[in-house]
PDB file of N, CA and C in Angstrom:
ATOM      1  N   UNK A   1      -2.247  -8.223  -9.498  1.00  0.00           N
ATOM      2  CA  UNK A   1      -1.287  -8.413  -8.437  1.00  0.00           C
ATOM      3  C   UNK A   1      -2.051  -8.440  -7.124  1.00  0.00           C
ATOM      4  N   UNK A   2      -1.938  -9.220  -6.021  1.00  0.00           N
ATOM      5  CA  UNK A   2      -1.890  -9.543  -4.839  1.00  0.00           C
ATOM      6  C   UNK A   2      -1.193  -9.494  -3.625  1.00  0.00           C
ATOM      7  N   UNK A   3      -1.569  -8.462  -2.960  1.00  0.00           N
ATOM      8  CA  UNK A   3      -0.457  -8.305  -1.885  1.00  0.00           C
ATOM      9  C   UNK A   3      -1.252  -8.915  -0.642  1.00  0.00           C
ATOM     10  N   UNK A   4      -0.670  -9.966   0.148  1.00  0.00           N
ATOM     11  CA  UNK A   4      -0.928 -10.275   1.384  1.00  0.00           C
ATOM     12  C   UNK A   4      -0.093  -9.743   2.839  1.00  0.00           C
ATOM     13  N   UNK A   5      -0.954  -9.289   3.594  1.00  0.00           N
ATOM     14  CA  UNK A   5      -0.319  -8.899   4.728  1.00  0.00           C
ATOM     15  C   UNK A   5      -1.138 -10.258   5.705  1.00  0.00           C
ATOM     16  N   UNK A   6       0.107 -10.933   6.379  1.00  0.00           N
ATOM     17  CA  UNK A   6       0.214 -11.658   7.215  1.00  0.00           C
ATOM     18  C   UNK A   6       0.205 -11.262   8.635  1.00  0.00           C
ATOM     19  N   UNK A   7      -1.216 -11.270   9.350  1.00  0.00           N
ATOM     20  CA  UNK A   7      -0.989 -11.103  10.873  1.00  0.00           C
ATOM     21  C   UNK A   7      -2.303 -10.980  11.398  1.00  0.00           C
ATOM     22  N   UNK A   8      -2.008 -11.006  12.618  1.00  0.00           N
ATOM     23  CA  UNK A   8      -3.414 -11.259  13.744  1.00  0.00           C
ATOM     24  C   UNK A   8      -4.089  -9.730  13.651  1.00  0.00           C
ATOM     25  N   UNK A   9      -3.430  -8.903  13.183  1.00  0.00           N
ATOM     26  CA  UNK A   9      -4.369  -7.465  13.309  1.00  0.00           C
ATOM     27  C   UNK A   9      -3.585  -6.240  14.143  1.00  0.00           C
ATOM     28  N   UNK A  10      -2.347  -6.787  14.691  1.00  0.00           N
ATOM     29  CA  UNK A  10      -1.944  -5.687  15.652  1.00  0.00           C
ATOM     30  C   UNK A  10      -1.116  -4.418  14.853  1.00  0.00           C
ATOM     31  N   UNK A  11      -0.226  -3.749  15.770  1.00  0.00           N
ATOM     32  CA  UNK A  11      -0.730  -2.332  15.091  1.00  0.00           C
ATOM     33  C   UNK A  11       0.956  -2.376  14.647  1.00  0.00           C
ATOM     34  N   UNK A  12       1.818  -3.760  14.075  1.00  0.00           N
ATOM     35  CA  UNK A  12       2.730  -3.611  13.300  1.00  0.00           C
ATOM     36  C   UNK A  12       1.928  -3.983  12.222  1.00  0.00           C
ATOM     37  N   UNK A  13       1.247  -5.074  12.306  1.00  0.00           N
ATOM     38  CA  UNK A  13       0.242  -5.663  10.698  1.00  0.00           C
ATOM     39  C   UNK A  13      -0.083  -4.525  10.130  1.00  0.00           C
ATOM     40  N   UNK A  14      -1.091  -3.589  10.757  1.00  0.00           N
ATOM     41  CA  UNK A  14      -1.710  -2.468  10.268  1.00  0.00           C
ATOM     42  C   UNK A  14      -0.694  -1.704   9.376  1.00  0.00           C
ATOM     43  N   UNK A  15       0.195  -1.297  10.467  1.00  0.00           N
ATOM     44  CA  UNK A  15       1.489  -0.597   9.420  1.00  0.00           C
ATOM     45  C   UNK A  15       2.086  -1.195   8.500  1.00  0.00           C
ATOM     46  N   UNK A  16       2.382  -2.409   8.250  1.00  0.00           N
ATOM     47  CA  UNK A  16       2.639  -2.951   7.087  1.00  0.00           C
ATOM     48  C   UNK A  16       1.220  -2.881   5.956  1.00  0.00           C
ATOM     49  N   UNK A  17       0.367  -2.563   6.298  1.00  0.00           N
ATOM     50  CA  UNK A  17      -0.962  -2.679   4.852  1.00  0.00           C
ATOM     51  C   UNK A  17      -0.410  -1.202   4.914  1.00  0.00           C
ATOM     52  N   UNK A  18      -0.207  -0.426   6.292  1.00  0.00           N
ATOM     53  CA  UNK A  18      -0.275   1.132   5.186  1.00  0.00           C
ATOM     54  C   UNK A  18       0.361   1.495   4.608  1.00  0.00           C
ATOM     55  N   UNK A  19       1.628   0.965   4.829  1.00  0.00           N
ATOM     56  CA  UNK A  19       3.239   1.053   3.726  1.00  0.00           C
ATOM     57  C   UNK A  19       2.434   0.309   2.723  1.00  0.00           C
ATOM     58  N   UNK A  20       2.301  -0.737   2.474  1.00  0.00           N
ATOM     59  CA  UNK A  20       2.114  -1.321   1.530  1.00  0.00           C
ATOM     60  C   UNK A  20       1.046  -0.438   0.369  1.00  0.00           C
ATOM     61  N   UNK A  21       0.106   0.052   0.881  1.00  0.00           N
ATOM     62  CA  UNK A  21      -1.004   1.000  -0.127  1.00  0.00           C
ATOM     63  C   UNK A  21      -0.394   2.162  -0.090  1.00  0.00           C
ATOM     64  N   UNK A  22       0.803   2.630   0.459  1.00  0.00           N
ATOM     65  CA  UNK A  22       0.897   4.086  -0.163  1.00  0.00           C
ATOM     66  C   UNK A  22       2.038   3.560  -0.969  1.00  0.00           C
ATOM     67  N   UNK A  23       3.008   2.095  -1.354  1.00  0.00           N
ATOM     68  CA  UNK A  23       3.815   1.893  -2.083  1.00  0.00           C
ATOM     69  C   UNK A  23       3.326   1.617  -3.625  1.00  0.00           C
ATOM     70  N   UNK A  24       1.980   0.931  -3.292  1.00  0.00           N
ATOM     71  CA  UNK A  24       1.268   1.096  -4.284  1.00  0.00           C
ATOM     72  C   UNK A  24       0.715   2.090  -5.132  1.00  0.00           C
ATOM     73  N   UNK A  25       0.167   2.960  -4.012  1.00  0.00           N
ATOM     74  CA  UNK A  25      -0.494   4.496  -4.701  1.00  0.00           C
ATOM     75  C   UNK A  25       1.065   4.963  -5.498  1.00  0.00           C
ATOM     76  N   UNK A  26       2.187   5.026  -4.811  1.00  0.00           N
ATOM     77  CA  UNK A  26       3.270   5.890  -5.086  1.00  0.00           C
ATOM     78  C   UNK A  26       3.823   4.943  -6.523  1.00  0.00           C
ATOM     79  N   UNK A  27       3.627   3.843  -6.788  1.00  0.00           N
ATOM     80  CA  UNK A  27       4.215   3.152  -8.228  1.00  0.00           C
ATOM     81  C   UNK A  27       3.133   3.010  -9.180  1.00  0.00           C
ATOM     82  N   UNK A  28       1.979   3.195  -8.870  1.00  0.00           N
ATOM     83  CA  UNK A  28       0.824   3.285  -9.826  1.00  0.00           C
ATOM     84  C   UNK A  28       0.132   2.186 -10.478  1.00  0.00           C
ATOM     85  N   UNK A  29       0.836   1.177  -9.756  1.00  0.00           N
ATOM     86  CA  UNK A  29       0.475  -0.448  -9.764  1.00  0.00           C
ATOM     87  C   UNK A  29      -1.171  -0.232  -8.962  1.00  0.00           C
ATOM     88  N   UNK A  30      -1.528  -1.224  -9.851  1.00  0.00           N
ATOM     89  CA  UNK A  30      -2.985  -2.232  -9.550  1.00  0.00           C
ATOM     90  C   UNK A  30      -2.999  -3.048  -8.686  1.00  0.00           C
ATOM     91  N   UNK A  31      -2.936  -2.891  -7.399  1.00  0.00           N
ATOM     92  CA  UNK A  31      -2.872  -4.233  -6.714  1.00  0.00           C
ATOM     93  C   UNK A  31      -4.572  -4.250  -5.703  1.00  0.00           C
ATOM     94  N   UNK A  32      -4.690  -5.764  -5.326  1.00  0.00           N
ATOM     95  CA  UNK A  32      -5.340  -5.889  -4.388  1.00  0.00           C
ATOM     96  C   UNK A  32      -4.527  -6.192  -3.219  1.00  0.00           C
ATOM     97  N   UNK A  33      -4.981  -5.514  -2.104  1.00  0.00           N
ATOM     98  CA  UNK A  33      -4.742  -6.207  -0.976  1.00  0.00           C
ATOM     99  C   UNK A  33      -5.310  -6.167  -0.219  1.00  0.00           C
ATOM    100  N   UNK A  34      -4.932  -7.933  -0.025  1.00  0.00           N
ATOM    101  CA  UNK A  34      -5.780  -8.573   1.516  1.00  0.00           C
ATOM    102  C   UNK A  34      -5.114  -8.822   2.541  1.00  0.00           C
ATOM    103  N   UNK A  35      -5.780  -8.944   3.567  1.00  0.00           N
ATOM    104  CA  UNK A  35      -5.274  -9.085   5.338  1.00  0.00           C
ATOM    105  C   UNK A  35      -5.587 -10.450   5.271  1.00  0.00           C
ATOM    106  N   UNK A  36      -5.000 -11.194   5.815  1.00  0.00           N
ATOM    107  CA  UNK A  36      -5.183 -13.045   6.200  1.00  0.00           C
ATOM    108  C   UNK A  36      -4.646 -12.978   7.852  1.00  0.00           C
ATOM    109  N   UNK A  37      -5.421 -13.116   8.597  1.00  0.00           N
ATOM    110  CA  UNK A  37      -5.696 -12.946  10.273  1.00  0.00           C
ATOM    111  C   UNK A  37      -5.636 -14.493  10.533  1.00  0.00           C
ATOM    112  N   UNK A  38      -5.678 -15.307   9.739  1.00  0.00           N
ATOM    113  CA  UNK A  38      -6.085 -17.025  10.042  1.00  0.00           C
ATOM    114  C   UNK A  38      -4.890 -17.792  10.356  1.00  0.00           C
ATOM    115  N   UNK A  39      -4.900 -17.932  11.545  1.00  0.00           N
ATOM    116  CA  UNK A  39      -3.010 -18.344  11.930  1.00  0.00           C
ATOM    117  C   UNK A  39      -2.960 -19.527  11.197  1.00  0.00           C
ATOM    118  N   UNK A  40      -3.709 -20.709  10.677  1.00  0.00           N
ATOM    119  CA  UNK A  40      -3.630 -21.904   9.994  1.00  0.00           C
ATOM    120  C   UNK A  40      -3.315 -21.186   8.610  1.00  0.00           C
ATOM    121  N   UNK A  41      -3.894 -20.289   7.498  1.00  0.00           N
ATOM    122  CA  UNK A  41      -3.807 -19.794   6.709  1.00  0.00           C
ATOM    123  C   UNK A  41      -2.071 -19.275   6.865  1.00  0.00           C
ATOM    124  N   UNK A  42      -1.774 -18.446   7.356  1.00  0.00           N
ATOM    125  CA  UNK A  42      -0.338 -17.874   7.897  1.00  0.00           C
ATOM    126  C   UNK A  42       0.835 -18.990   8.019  1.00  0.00           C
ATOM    127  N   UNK A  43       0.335 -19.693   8.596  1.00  0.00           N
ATOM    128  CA  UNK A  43       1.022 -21.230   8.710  1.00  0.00           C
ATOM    129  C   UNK A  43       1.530 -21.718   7.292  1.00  0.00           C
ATOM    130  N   UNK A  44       0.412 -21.898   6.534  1.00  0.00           N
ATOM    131  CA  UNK A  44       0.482 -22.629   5.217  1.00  0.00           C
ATOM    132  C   UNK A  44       1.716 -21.627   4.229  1.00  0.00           C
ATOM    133  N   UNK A  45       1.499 -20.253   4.528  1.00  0.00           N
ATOM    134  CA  UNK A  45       2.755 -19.523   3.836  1.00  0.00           C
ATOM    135  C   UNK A  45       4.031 -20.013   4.358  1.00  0.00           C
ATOM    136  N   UNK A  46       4.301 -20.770   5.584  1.00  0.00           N
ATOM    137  CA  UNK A  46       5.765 -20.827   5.872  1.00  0.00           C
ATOM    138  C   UNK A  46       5.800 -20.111   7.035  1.00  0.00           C
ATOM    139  N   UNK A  47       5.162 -19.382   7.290  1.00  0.00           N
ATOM    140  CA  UNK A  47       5.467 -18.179   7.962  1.00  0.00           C
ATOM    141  C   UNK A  47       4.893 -18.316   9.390  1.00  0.00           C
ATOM    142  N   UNK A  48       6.002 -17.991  10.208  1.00  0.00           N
ATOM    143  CA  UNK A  48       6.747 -18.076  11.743  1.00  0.00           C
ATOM    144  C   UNK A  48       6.504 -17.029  12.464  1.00  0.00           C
ATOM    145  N   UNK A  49       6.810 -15.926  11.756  1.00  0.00           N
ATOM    146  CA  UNK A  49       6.815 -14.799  12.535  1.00  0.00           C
ATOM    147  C   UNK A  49       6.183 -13.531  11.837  1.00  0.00           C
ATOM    148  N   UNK A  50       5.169 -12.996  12.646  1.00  0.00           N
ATOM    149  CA  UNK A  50       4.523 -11.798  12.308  1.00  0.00           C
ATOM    150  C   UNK A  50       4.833 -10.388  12.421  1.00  0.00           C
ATOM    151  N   UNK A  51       4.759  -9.669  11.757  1.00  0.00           N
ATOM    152  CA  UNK A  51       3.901  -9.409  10.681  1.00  0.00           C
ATOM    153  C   UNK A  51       4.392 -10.151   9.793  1.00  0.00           C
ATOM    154  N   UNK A  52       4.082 -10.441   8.298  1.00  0.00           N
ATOM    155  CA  UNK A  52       4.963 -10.813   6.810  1.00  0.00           C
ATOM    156  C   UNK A  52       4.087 -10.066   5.915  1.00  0.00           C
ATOM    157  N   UNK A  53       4.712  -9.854   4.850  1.00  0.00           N
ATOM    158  CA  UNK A  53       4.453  -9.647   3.365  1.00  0.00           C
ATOM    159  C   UNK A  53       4.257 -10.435   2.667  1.00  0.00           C
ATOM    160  N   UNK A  54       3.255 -10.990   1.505  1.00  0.00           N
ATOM    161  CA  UNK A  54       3.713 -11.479   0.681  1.00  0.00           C
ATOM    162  C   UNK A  54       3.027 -10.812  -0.784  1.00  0.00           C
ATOM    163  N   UNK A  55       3.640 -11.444  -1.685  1.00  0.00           N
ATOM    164  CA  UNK A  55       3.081 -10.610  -3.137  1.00  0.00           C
ATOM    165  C   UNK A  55       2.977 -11.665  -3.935  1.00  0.00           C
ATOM    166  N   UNK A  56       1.479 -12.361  -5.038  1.00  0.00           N
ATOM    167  CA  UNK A  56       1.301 -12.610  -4.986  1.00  0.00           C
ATOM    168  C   UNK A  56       1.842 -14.448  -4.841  1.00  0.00           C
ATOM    169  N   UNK A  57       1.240 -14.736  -3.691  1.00  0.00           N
ATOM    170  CA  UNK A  57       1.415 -16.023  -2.731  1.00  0.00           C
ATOM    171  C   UNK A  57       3.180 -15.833  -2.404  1.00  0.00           C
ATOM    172  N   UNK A  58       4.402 -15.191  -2.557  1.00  0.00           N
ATOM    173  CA  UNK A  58       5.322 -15.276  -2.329  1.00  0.00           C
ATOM    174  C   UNK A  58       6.036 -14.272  -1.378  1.00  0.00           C
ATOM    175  N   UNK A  59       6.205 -14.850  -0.439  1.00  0.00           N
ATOM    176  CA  UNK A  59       6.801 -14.101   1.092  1.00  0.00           C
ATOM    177  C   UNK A  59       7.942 -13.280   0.949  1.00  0.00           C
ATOM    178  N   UNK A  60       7.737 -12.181   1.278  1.00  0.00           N
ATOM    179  CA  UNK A  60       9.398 -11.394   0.606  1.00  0.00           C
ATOM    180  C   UNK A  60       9.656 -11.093   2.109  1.00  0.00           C
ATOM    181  N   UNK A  61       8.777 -10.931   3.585  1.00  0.00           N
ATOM    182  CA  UNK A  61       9.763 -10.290   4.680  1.00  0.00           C
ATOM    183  C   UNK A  61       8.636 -10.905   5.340  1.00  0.00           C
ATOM    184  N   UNK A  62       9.262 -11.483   6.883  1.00  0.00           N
ATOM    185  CA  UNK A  62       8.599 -12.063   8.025  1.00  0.00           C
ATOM    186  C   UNK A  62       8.871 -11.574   9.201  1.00  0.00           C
ATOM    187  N   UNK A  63       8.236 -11.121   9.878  1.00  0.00           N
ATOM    188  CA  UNK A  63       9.014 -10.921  11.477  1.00  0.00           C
ATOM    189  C   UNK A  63       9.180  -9.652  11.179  1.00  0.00           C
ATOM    190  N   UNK A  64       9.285  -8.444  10.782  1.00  0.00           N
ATOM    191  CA  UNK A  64       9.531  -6.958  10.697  1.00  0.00           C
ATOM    192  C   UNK A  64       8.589  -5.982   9.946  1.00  0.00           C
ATOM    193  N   UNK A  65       8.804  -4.927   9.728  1.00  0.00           N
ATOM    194  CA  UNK A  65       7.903  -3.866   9.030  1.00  0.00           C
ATOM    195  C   UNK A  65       8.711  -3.286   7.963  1.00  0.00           C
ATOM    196  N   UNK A  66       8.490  -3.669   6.943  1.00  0.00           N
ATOM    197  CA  UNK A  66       9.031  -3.483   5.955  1.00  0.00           C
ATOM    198  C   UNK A  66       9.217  -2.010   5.482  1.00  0.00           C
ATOM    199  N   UNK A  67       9.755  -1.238   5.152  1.00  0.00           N
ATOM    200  CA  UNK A  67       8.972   0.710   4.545  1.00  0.00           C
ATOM    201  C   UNK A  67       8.495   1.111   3.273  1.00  0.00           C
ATOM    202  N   UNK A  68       7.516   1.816   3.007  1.00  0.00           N
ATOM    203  CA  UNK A  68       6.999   1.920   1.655  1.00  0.00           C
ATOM    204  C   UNK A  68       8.306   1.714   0.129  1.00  0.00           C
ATOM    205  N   UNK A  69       9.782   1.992   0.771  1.00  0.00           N
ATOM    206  CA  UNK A  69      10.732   2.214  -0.595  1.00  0.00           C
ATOM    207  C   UNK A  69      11.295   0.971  -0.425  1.00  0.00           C
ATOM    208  N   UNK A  70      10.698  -0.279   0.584  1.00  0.00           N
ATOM    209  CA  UNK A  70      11.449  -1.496   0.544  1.00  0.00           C
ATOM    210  C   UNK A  70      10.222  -1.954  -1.025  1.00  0.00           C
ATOM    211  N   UNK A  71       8.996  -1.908  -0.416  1.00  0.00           N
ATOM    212  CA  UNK A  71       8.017  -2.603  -0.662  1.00  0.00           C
ATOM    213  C   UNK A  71       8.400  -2.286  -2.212  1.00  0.00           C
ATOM    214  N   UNK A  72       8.180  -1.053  -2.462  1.00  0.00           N
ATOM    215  CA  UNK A  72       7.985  -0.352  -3.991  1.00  0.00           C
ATOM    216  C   UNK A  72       9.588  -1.058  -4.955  1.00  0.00           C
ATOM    217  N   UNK A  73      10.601  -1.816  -4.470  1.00  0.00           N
ATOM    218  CA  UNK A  73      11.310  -2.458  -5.052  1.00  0.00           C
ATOM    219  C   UNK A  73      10.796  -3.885  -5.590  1.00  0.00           C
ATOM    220  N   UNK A  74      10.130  -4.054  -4.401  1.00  0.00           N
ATOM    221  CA  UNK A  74       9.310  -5.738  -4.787  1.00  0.00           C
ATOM    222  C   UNK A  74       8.287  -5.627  -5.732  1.00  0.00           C
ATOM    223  N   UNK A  75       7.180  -4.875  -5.564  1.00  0.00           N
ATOM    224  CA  UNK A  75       6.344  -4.162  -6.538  1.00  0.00           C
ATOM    225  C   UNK A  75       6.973  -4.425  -8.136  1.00  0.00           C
ATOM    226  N   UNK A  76       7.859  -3.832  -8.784  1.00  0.00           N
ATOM    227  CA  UNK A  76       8.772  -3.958  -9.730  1.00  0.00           C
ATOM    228  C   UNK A  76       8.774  -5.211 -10.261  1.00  0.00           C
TER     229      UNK A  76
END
């Protein structure tokens, strides 16, 4: 599994990777995750508005900060 966090680096992006790895630690899932900072890359997901999620290649939230018990549903 693949989790992408979508964004330039600021300190909602950040909080979305750290929800995202403690949703992970907390379901016991294997995931990698990567940061994609490349607004052309970001682009190619669809994606408008920062921060986003996606899991693997598929965008579940754009534009907000998702919380570790959103994430850990998608996880599933």
């Amino acid at each position: 599994m693949k989790i992408q966090v979508l964004g330039t680096g600021c300190p909602k992006c950040k909080l979305v990777e750290a929800n995202a790895k403690q949703a992970v630690q907390e379901t016991g899932k294997t995931a990698e995750i990567e940061k994609i900072t490349d607004i052309n890359k970001i682009i190619d997901f669809g994606v408008m508005a920062t921060p986003a999620l996606a899991i693997d290649g598929k965008v579940f939230c754009t534009g907000r900060i998702p919380d570790k018990e959103e994430i850990k549903k998608w996880l599933k």
